[in-house]
N, C-alpha and C. Protein backbone atom coordinates (compact mmCIF):
# COMPACT_ATOMS: atom_id res chain seq x y z
N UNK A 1 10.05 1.13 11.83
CA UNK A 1 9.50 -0.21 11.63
C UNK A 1 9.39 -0.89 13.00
N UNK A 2 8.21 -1.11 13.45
CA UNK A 2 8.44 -1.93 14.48
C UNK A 2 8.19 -2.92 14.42
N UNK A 3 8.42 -4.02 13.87
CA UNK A 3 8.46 -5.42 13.95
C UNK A 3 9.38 -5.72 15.02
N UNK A 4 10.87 -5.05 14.84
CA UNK A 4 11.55 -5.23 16.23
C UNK A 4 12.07 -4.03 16.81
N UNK A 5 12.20 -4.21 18.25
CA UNK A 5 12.43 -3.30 19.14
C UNK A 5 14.14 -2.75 18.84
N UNK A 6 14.73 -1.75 18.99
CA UNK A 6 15.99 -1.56 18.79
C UNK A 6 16.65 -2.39 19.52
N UNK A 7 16.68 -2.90 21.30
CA UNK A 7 17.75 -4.32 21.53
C UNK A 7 16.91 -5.19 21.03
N UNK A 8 16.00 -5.73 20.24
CA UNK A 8 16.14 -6.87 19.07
C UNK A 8 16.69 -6.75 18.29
N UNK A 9 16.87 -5.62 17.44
CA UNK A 9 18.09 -5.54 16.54
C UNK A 9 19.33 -5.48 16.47
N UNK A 10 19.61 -5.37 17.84
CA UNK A 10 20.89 -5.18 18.38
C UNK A 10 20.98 -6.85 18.23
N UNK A 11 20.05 -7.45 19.07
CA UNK A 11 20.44 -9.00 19.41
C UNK A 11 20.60 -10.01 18.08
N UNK A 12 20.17 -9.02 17.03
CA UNK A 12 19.91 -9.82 15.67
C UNK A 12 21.98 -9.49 14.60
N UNK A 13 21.89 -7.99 15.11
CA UNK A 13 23.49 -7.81 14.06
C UNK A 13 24.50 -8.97 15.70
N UNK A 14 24.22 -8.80 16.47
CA UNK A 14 25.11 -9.88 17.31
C UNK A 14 25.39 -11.38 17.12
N UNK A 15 23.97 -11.97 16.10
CA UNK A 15 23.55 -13.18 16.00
C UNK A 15 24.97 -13.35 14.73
N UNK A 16 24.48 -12.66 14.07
CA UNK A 16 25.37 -12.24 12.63
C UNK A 16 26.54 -11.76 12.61
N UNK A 17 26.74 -11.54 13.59
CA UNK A 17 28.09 -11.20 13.88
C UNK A 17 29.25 -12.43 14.28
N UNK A 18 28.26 -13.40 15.21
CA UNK A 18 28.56 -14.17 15.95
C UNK A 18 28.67 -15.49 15.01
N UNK A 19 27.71 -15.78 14.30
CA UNK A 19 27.41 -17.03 13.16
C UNK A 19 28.87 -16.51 12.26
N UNK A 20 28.71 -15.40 11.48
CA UNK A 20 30.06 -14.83 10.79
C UNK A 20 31.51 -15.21 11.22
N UNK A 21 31.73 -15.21 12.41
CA UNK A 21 33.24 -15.88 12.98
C UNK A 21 33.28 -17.01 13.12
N UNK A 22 32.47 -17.94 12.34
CA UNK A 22 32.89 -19.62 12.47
C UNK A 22 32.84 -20.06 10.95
N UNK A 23 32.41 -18.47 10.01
CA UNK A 23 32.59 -19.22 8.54
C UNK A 23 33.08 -18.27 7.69
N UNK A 24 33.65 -18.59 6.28
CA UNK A 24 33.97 -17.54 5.59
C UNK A 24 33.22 -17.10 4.60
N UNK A 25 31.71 -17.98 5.30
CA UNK A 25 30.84 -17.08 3.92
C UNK A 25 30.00 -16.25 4.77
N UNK A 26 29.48 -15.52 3.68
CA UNK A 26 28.99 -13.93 3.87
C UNK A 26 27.26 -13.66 4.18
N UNK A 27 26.70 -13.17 5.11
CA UNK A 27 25.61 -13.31 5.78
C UNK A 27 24.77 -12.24 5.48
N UNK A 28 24.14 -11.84 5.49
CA UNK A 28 23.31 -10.82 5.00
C UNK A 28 21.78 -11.12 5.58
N UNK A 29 21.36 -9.91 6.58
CA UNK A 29 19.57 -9.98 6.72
C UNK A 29 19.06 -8.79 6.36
N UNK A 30 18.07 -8.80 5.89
CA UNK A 30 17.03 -7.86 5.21
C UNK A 30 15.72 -8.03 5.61
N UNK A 31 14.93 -6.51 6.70
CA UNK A 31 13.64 -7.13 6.80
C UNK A 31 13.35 -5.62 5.90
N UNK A 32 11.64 -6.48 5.25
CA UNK A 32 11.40 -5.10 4.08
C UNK A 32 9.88 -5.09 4.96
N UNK A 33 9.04 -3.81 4.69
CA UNK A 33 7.93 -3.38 5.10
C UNK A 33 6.84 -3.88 4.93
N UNK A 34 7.19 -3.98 3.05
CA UNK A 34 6.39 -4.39 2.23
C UNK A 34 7.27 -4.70 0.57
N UNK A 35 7.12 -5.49 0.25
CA UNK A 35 7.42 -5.92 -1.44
C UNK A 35 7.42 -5.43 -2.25
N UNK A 36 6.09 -4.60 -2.15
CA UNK A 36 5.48 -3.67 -3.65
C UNK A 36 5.20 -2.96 -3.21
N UNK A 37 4.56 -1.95 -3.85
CA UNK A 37 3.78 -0.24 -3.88
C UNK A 37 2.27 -0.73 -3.69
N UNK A 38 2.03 -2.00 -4.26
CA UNK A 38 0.88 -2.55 -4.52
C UNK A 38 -0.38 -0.99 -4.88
N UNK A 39 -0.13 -0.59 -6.02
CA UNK A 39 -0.72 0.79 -6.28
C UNK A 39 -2.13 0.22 -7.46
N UNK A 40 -1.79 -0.74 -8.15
CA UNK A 40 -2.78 -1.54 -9.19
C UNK A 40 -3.97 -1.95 -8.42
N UNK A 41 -4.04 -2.61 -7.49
CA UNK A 41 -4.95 -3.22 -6.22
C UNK A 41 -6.11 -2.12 -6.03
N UNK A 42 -5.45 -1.31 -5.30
CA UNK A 42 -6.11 -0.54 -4.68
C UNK A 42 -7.05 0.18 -5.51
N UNK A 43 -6.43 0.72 -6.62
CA UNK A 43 -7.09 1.59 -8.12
C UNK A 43 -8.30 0.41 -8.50
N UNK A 44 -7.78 -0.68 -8.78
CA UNK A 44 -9.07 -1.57 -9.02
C UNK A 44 -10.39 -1.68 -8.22
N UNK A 45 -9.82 -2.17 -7.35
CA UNK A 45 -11.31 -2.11 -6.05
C UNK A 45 -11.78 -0.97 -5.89
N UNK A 46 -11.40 0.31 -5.90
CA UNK A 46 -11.71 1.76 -5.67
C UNK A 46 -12.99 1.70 -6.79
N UNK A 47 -12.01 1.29 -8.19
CA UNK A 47 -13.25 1.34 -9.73
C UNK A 47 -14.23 0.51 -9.46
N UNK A 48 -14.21 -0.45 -9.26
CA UNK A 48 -15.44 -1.46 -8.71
C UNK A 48 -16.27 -1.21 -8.00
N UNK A 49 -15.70 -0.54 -7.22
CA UNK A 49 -16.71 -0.15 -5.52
C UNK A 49 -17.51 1.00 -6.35
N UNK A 50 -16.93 1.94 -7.04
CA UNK A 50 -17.39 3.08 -7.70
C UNK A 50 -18.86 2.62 -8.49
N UNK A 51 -18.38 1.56 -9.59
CA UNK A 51 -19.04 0.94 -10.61
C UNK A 51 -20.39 0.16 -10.10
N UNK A 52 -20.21 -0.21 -9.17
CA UNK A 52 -21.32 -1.32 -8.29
C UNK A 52 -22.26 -0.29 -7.81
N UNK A 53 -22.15 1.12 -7.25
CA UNK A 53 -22.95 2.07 -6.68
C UNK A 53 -24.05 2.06 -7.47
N UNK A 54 -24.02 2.76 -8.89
CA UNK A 54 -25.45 3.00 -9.82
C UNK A 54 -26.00 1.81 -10.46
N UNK A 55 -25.63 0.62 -10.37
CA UNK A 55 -26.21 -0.72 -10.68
C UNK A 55 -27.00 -0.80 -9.37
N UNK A 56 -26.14 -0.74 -8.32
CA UNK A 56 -27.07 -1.19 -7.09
C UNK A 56 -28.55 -0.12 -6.71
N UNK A 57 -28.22 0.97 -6.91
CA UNK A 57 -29.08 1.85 -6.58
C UNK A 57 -30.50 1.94 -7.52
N UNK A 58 -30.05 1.31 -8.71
CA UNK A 58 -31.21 1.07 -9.76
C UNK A 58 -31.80 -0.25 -9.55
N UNK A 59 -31.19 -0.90 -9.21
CA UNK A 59 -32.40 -2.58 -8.87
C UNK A 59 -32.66 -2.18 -7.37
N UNK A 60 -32.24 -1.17 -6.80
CA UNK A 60 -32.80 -1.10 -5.50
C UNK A 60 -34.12 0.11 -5.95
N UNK A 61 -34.42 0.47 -7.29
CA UNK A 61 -35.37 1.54 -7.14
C UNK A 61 -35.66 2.86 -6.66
N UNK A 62 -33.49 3.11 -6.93
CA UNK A 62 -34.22 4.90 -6.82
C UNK A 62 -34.52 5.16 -7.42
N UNK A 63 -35.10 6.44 -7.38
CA UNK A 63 -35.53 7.30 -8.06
C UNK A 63 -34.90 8.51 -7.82
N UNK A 64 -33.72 8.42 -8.15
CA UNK A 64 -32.69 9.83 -8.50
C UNK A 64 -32.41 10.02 -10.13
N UNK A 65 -31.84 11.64 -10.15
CA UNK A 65 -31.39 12.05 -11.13
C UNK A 65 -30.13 10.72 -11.94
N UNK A 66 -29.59 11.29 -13.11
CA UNK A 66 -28.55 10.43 -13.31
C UNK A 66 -27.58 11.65 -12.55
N UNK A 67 -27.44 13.17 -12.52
CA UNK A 67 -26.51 13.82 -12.30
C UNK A 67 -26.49 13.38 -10.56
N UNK A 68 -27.68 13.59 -9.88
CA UNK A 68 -27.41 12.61 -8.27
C UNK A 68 -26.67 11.36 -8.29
N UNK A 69 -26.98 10.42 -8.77
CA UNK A 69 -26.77 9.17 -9.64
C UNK A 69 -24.95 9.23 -9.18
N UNK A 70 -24.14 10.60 -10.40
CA UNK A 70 -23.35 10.26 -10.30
C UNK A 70 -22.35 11.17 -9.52
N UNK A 71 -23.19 12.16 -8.90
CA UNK A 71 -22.50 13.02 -7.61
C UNK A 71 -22.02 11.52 -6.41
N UNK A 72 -23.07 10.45 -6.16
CA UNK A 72 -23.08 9.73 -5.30
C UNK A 72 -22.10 8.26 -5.72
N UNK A 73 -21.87 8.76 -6.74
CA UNK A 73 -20.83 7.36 -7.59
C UNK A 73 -19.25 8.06 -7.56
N UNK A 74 -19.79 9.64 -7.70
CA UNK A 74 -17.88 9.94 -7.51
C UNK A 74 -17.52 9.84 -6.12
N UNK A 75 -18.72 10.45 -5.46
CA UNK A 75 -18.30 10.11 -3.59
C UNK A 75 -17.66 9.03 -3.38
N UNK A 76 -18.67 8.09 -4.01
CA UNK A 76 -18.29 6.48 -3.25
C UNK A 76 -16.72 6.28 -3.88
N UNK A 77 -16.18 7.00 -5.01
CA UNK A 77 -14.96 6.41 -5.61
C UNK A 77 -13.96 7.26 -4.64
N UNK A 78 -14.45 8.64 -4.14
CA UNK A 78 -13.27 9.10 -3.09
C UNK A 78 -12.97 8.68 -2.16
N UNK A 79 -14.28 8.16 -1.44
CA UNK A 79 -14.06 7.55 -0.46
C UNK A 79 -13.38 6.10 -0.23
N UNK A 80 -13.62 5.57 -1.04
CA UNK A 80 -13.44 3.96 -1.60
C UNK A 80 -11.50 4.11 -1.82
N UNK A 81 -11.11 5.00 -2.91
CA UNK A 81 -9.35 5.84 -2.28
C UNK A 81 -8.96 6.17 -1.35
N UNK A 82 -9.29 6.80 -0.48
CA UNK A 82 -9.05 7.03 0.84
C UNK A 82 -8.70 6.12 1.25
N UNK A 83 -10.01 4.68 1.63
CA UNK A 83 -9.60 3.81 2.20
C UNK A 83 -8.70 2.95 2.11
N UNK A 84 -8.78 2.33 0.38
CA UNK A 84 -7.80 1.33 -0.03
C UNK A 84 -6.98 1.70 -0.41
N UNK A 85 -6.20 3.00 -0.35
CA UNK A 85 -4.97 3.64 -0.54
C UNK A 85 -4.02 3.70 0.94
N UNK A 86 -5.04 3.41 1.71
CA UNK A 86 -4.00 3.36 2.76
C UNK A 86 -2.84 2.14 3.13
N UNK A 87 -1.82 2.39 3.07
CA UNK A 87 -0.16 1.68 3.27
C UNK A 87 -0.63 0.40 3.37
N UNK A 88 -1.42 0.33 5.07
CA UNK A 88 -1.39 -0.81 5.65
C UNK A 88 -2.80 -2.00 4.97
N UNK A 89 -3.66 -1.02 4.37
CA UNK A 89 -4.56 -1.72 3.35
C UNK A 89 -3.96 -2.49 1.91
N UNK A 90 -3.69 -1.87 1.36
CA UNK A 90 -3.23 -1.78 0.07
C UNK A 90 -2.96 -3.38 -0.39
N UNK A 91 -1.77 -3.87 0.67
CA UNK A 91 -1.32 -5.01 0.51
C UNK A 91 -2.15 -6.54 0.60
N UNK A 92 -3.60 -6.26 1.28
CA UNK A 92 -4.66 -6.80 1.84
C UNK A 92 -5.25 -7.05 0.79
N UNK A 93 -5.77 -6.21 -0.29
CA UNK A 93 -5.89 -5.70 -1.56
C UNK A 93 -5.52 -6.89 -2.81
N UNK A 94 -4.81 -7.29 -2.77
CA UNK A 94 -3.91 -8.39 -3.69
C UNK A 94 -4.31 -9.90 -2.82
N UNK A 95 -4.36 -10.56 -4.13
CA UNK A 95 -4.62 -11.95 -3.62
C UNK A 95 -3.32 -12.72 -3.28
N UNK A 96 -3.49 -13.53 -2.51
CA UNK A 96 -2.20 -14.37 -1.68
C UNK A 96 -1.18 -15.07 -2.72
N UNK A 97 -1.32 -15.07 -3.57
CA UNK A 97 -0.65 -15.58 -4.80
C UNK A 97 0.52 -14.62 -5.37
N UNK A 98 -0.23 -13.53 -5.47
CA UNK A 98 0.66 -12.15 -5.95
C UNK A 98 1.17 -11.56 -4.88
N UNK A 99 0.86 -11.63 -3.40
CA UNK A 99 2.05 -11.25 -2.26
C UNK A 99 2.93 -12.14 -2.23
N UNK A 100 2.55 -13.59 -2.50
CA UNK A 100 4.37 -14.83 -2.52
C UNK A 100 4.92 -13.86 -3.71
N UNK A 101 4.44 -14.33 -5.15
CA UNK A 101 5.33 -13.82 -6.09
C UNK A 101 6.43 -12.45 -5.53
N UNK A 102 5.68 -11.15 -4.97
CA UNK A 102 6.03 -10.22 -5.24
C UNK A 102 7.35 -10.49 -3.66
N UNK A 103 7.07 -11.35 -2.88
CA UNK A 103 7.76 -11.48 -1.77
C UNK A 103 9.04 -12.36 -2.06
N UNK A 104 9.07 -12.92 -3.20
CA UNK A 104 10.44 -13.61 -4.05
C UNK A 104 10.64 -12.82 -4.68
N UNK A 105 10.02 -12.54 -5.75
CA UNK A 105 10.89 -10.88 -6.59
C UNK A 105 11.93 -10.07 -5.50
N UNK A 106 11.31 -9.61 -4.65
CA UNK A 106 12.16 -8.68 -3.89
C UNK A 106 13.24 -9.36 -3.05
N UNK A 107 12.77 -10.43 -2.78
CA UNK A 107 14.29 -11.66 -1.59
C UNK A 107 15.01 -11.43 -3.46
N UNK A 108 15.13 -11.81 -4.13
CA UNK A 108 15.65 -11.82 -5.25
C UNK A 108 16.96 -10.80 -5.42
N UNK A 109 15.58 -9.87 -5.75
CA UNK A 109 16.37 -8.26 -5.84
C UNK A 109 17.49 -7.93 -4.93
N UNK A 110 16.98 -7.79 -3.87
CA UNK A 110 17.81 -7.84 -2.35
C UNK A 110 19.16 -8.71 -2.66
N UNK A 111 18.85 -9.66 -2.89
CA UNK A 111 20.43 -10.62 -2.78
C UNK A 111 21.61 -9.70 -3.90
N UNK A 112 20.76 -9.50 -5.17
CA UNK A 112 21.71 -8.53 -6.11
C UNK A 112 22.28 -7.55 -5.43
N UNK A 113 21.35 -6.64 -5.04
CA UNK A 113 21.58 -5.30 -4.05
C UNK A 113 22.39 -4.98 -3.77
N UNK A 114 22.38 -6.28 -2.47
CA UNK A 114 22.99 -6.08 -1.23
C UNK A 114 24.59 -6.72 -1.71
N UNK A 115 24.48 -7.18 -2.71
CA UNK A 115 25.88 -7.73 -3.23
C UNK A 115 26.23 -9.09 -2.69
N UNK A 116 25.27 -9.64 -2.37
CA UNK A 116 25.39 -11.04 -1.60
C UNK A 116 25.77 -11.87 -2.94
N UNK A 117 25.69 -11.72 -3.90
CA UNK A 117 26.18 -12.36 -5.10
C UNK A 117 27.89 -12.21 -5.19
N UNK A 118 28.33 -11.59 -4.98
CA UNK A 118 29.62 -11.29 -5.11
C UNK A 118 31.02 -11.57 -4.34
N UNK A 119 30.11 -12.54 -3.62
CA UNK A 119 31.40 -12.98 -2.50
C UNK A 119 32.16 -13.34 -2.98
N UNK A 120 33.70 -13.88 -2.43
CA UNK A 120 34.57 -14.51 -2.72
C UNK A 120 34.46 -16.20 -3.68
N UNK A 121 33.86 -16.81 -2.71
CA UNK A 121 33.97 -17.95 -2.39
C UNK A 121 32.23 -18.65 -3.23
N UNK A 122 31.23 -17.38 -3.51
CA UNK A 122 30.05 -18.22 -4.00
C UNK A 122 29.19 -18.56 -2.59
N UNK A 123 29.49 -18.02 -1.25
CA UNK A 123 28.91 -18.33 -0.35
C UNK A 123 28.33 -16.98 0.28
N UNK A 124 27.68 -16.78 -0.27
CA UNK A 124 27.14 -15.93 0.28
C UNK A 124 25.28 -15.86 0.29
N UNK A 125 24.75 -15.34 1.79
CA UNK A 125 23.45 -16.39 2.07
C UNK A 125 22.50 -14.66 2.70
N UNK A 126 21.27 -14.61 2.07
CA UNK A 126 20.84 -13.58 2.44
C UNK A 126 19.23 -14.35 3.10
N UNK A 127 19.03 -14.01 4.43
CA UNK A 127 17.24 -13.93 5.04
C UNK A 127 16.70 -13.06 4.73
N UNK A 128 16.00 -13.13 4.23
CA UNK A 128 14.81 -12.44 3.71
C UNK A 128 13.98 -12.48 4.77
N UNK A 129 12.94 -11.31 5.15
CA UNK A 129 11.63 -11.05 5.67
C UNK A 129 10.95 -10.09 5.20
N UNK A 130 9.68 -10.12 4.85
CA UNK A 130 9.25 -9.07 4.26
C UNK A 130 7.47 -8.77 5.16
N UNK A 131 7.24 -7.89 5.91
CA UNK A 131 6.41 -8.07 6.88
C UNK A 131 5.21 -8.18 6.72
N UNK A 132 4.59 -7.29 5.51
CA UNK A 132 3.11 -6.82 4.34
C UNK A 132 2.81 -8.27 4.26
N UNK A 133 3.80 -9.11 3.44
CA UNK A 133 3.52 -10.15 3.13
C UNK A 133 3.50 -11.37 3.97
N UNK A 134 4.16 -11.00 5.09
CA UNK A 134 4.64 -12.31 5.83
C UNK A 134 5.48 -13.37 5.13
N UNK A 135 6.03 -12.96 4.52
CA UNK A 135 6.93 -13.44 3.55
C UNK A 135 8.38 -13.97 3.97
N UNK A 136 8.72 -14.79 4.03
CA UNK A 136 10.21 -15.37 4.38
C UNK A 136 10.56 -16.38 3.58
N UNK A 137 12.36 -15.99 3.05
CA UNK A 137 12.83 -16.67 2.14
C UNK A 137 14.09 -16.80 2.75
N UNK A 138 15.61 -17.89 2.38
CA UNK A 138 16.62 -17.54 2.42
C UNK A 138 17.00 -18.06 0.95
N UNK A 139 17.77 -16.83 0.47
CA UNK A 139 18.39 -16.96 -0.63
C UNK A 139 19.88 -17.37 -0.60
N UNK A 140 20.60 -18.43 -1.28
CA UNK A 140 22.03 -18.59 -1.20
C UNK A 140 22.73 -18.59 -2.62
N UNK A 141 23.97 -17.89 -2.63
CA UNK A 141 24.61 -18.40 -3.71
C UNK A 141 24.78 -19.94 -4.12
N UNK A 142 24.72 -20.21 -5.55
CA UNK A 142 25.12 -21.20 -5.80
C UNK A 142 25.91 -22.02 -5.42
N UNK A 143 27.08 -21.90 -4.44
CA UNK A 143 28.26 -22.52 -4.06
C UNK A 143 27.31 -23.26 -2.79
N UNK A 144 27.26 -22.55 -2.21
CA UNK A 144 26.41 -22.95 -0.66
C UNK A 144 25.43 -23.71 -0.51
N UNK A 145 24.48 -23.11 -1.80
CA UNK A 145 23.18 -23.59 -2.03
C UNK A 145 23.36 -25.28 -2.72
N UNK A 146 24.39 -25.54 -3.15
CA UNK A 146 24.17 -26.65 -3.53
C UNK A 146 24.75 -27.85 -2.69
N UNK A 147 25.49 -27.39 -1.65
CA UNK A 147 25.99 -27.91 -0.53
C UNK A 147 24.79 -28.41 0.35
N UNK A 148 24.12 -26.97 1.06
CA UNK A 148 23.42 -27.55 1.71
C UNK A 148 22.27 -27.77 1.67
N UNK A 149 21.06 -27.17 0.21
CA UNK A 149 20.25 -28.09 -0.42
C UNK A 149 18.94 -27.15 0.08
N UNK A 150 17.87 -26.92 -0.32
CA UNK A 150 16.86 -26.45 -0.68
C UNK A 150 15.98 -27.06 0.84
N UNK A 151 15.41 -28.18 1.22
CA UNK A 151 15.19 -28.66 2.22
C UNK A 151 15.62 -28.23 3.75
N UNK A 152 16.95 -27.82 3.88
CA UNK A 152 17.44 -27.38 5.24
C UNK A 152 17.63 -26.29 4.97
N UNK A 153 17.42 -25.22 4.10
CA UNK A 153 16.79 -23.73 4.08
C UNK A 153 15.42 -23.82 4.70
N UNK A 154 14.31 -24.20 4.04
CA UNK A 154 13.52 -24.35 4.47
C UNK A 154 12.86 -24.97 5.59
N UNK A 155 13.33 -25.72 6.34
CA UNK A 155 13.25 -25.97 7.21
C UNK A 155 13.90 -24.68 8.33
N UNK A 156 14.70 -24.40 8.44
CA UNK A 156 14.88 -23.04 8.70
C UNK A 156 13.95 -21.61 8.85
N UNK A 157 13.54 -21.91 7.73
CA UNK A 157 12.70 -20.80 7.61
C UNK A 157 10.62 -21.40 8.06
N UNK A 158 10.65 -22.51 8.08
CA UNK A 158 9.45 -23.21 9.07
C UNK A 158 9.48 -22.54 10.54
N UNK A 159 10.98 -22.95 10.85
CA UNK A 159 10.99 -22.25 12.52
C UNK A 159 11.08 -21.35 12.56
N UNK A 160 11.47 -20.50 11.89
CA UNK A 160 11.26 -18.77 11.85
C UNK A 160 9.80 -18.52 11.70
N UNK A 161 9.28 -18.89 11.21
CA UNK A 161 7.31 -18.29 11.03
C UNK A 161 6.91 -18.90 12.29
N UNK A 162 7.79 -20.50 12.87
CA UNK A 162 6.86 -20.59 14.29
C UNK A 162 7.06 -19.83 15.31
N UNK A 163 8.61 -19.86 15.39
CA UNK A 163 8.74 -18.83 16.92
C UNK A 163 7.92 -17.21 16.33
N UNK A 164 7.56 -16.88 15.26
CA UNK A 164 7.17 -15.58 15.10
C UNK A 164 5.41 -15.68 15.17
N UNK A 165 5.04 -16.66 14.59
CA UNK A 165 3.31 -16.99 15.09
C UNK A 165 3.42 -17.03 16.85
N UNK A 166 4.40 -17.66 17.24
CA UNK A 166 4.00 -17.45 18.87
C UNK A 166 4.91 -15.85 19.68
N UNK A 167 4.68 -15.52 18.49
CA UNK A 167 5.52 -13.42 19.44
C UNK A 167 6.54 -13.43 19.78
N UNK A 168 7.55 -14.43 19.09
CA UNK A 168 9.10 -14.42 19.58
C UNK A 168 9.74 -14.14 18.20
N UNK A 169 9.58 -12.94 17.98
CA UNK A 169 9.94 -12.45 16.56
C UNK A 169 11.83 -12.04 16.73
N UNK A 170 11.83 -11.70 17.52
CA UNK A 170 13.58 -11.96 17.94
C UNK A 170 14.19 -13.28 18.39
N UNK A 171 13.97 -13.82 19.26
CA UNK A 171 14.16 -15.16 19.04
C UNK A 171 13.83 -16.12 17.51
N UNK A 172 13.26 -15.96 16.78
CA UNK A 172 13.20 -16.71 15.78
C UNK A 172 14.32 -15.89 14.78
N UNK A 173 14.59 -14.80 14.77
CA UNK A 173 15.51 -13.78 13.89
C UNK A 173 16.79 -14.87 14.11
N UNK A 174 16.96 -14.42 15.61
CA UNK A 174 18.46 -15.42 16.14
C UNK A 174 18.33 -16.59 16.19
N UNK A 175 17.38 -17.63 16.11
CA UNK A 175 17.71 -18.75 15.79
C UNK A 175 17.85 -19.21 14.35
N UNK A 176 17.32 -18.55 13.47
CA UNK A 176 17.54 -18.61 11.53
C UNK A 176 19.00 -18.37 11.57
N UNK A 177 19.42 -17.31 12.10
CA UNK A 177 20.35 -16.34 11.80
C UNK A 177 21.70 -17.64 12.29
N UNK A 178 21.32 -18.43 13.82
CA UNK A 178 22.51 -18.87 14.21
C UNK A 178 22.59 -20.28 13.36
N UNK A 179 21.32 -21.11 12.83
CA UNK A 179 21.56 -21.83 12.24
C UNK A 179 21.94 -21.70 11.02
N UNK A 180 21.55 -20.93 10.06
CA UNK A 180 22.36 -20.75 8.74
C UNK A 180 24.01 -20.81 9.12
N UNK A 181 24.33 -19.88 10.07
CA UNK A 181 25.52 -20.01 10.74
C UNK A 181 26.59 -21.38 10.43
N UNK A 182 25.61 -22.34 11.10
CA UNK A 182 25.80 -23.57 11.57
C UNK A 182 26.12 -24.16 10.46
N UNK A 183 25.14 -24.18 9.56
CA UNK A 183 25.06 -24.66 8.12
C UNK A 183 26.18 -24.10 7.19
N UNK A 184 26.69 -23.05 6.76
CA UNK A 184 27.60 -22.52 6.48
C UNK A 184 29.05 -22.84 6.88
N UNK A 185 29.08 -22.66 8.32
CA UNK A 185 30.35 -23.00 8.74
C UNK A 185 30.89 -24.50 8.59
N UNK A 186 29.60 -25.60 8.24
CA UNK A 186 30.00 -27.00 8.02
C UNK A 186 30.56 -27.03 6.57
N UNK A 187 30.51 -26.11 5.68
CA UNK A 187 30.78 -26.32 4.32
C UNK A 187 31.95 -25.35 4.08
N UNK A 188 31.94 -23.91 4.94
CA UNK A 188 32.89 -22.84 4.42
C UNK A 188 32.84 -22.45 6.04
N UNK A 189 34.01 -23.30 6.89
CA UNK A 189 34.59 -22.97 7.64
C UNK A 189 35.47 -21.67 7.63
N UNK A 190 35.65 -20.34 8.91
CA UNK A 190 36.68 -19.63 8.74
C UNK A 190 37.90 -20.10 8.38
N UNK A 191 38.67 -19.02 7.78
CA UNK A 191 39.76 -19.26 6.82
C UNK A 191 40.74 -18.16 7.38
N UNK A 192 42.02 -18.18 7.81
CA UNK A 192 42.74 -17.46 8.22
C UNK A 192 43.10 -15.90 7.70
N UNK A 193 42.88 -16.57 6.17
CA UNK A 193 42.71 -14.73 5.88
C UNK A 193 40.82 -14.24 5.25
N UNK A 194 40.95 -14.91 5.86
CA UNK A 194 39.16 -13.90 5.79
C UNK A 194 38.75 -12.95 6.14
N UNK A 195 38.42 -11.93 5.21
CA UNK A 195 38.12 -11.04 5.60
C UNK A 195 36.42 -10.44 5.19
N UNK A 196 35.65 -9.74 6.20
CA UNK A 196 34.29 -9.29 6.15
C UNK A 196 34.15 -8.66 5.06
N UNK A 197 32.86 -9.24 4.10
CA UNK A 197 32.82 -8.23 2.70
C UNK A 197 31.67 -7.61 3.04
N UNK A 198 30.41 -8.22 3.56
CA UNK A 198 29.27 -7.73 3.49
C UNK A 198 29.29 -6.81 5.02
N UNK A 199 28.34 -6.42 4.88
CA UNK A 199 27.62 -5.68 6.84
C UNK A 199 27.18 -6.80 7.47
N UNK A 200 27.24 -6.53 8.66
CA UNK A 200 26.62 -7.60 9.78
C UNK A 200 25.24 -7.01 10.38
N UNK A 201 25.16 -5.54 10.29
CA UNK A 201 24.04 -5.41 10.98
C UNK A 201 22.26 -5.52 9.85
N UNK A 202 21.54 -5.67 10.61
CA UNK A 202 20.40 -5.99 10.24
C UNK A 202 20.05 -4.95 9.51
N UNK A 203 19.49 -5.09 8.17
CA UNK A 203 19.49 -4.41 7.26
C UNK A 203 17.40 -3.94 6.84
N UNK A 204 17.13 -2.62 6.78
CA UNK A 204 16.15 -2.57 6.80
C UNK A 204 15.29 -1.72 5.52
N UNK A 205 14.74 -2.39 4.56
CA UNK A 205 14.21 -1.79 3.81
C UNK A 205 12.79 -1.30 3.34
């Protein structure tokens, strides 16, 4: 995956490492590739592109066979797979509506997963990134989440899409990463016997 370089990832489990020793809740990052398989998309437009060939070719006035007709209608459907089957297509494929959805489904999933539900304390806070989609979420347990409120997540995650629209895709990692930190440690300060439940390093799916 290269969204980040290996010392960005290094600089990202350090961020998390570092935010982690000022609180006793539990941190968790996840960057994903893509959300979905997005396999429905692609099959559709392939049939369409297919379907549009012998309509078009008849108000354009060929004069072919129907068996030419449809030698030149299966072409267009192989070719038409080829293209929109490819990884980095696929997701392009789906309208912007169904990459959010499918980019919360999976921040979702992820938080179960990764066991970010299961902390001690109800504090436990997972970043989401998901790259297909451009997708960024932070998910928190209930304990946390109602502390520090829906608004200063998001705001959070505003400056993460800016430093990453201007190519500071590690710098914006570590600044989410140190402010959740921040935010956390004001509500669930370290605790003398605290101990690490989750991983610190940057988690990649």
């Amino acid at each position: 995956m290269a969204f980040l370089s290996d010392a960005d990832k290094k600089r990202v489990t350090d961020a998390i490492a570092a935010a982690e020793r000022k609180t006793s809740g539990e941190f968790v990052a996840v960057v994903a590739e893509r959300s979905d398989h997005y396999l429905f998309f692609p099959m559709l437009w392939t049939a369409i592109a297919s379907l549009i060939v012998p309509g078009a070719m008849l108000l354009a006035g060929a004069d072919l066979s129907l068996l030419i007709i449809y030698a030149i209608q299966l072409a267009g459907f192989i070719v038409a797979a080829v293209v929109f089957f490819q990884p980095s297509i696929r997701p392009h494929l789906a309208p912007g509506a169904f990459r959010h959805d499918y980019g919360h489904r999976f921040a979702h999933e992820q938080f179960y997963f990764q066991g970010v539900h299961r902390t001690r304390d109800h504090s436990g806070v997972l970043l989401f990134v998901s790259i297909a989609e451009r997708y960024v979420e932070i998910v928190a347990d209930e304990g946390i989440h109602r502390n520090v409120g829906e608004a200063h997540w998001q705001q959070i995650v505003d400056n993460f899409v800016s430093e990453v629209k201007a190519r500071r895709v590690a710098d914006g990692f570590v600044g989410a990463v140190t402010a959740i930190g921040d935010a956390m440690a004001t509500h669930y300060p370290r605790q003398a016997d605290d101990t690490n439940e989750l991983s610190n390093r940057l988690i990649e799916v």
